[in-house]
C-alpha atoms as a PDB file:
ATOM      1  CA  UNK A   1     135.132  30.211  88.187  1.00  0.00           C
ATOM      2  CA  UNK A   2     131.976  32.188  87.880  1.00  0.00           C
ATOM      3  CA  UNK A   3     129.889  33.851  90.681  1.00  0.00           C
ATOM      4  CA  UNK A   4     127.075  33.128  89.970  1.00  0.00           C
ATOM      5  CA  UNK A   5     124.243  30.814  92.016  1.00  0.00           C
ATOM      6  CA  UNK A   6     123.694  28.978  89.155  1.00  0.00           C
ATOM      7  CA  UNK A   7     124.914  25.557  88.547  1.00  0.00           C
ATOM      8  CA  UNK A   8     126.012  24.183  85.386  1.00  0.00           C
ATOM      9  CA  UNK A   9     123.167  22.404  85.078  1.00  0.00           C
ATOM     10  CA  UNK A  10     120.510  25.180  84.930  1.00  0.00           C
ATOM     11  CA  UNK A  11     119.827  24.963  88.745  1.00  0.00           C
ATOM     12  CA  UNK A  12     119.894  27.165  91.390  1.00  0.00           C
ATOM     13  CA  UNK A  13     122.014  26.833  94.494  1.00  0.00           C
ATOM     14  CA  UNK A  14     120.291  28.677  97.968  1.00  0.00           C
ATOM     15  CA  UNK A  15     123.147  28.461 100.046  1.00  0.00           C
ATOM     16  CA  UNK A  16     124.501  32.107  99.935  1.00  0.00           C
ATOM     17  CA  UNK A  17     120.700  33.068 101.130  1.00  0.00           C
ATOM     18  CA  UNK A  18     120.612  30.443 103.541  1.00  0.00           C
ATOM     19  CA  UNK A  19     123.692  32.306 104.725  1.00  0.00           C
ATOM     20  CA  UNK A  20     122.322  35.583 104.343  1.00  0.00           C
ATOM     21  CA  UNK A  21     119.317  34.313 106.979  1.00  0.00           C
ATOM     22  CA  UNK A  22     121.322  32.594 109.158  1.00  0.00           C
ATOM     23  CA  UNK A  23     123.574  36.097 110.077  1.00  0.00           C
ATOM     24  CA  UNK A  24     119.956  38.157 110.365  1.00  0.00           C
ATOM     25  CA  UNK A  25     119.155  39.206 113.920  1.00  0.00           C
ATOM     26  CA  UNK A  26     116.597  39.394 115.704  1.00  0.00           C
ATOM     27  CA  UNK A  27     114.874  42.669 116.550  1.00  0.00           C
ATOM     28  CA  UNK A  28     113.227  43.017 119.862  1.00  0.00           C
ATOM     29  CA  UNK A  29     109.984  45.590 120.822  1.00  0.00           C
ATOM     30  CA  UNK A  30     109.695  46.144 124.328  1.00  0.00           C
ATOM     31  CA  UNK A  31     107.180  49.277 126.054  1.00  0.00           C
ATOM     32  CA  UNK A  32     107.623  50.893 128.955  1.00  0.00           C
ATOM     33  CA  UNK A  33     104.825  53.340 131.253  1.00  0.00           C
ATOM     34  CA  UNK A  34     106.838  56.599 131.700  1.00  0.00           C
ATOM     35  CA  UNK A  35     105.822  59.351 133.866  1.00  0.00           C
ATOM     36  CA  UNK A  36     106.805  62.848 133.886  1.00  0.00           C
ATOM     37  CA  UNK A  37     106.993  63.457 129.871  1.00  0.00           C
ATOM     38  CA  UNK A  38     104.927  66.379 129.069  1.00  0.00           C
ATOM     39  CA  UNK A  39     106.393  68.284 125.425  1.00  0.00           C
ATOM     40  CA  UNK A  40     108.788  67.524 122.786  1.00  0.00           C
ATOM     41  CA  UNK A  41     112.229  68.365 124.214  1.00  0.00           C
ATOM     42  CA  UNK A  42     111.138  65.428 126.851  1.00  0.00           C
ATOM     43  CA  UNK A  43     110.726  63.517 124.339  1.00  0.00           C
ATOM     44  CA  UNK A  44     114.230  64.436 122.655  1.00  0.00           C
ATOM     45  CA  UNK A  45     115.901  63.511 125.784  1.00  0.00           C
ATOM     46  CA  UNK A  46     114.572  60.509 126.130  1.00  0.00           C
ATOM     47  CA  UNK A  47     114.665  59.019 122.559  1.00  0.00           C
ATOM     48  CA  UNK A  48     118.755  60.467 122.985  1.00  0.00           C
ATOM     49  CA  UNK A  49     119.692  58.753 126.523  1.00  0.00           C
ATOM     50  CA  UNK A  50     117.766  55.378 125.528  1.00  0.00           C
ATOM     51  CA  UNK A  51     118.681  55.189 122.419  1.00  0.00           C
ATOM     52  CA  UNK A  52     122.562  55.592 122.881  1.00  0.00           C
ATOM     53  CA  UNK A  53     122.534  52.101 124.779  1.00  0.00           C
ATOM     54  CA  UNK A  54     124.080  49.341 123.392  1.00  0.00           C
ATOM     55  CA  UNK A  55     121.674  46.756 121.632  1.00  0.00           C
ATOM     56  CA  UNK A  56     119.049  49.715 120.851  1.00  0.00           C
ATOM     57  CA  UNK A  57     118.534  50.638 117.609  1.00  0.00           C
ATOM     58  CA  UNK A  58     114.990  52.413 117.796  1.00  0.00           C
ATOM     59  CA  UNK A  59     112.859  54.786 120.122  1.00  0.00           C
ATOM     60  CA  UNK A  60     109.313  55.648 119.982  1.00  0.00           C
ATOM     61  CA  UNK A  61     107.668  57.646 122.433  1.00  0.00           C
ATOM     62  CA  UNK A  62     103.919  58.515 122.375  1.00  0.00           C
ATOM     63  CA  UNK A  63     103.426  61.595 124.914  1.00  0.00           C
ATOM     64  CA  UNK A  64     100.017  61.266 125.049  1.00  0.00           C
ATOM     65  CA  UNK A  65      99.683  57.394 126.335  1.00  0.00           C
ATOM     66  CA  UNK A  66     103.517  57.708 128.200  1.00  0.00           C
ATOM     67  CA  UNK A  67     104.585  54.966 126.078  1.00  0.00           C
ATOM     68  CA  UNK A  68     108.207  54.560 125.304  1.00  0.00           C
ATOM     69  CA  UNK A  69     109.180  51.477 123.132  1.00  0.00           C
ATOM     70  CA  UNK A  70     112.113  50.358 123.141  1.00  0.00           C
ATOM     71  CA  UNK A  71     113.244  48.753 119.502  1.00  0.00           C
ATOM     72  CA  UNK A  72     116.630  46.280 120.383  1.00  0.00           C
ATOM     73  CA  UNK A  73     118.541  43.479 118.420  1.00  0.00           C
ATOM     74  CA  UNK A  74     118.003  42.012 121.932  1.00  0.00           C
ATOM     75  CA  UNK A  75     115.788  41.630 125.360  1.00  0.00           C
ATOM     76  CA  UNK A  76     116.469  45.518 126.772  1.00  0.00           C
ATOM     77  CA  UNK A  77     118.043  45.362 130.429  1.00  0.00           C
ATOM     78  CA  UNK A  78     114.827  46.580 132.569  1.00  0.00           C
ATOM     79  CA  UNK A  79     117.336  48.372 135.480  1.00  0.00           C
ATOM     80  CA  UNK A  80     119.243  49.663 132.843  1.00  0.00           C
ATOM     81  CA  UNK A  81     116.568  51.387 131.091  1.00  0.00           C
ATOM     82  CA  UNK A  82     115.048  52.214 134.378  1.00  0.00           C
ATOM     83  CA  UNK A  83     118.248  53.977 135.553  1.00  0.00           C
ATOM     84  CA  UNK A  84     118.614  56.099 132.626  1.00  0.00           C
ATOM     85  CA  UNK A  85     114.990  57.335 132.273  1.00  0.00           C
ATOM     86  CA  UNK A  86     115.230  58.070 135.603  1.00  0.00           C
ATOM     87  CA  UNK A  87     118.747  59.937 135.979  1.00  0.00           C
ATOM     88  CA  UNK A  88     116.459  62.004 132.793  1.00  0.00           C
ATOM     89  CA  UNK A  89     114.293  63.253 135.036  1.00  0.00           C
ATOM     90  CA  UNK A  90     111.564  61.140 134.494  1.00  0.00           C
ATOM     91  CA  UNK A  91     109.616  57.790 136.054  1.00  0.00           C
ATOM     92  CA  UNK A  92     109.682  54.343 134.475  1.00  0.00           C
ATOM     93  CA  UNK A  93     106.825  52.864 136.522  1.00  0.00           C
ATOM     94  CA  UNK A  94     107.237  49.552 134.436  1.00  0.00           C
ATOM     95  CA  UNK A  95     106.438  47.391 131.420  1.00  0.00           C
ATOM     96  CA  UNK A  96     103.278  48.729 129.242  1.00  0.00           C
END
């Protein structure tokens, strides 16, 4: 039996990619106002404390605007986030 998506027939069977974009997930972008981040190693800390919750795969923070987004394969957990910004040192005053 041969792998191939090919039938015998010349055609072309979809179902493995059908598969393949059923399974994808879904990523999330969320931005939060944070106060209190003024250089780099705040910035460190908070891309590191964020970004080691579950469901997060991405952290971008712009210093200058006090913009964190929050890059998830789902909706991000508001308290959650709040709590660990804030046991950082810093002030989530709420969604940008």
């Amino acid at each position: 039996m041969s792998s191939s998506c090919c039938s015998t027939d010349g055609s072309c069977s979809t179902a493995t990619a059908d598969r393949a974009t059923a399974t994808e997930s879904v990523t999330v972008t969320t931005t939060y106002a944070v106060s209190g981040m003024t250089c780099g190693h705040c910035k460190a800390t908070l891309t590191k404390v964020i970004g080691e919750l579950d469901g997060v795969t991405g952290v971008d923070i712009d210093l200058d605007t006090g913009r964190v987004t929050v890059i998830g394969t789902a909706e991000p957990d508001d308290t959650l986030i709040a709590e660990v910004v804030d046991d950082a040192g810093y002030e989530l005053t709420g969604r940008a």
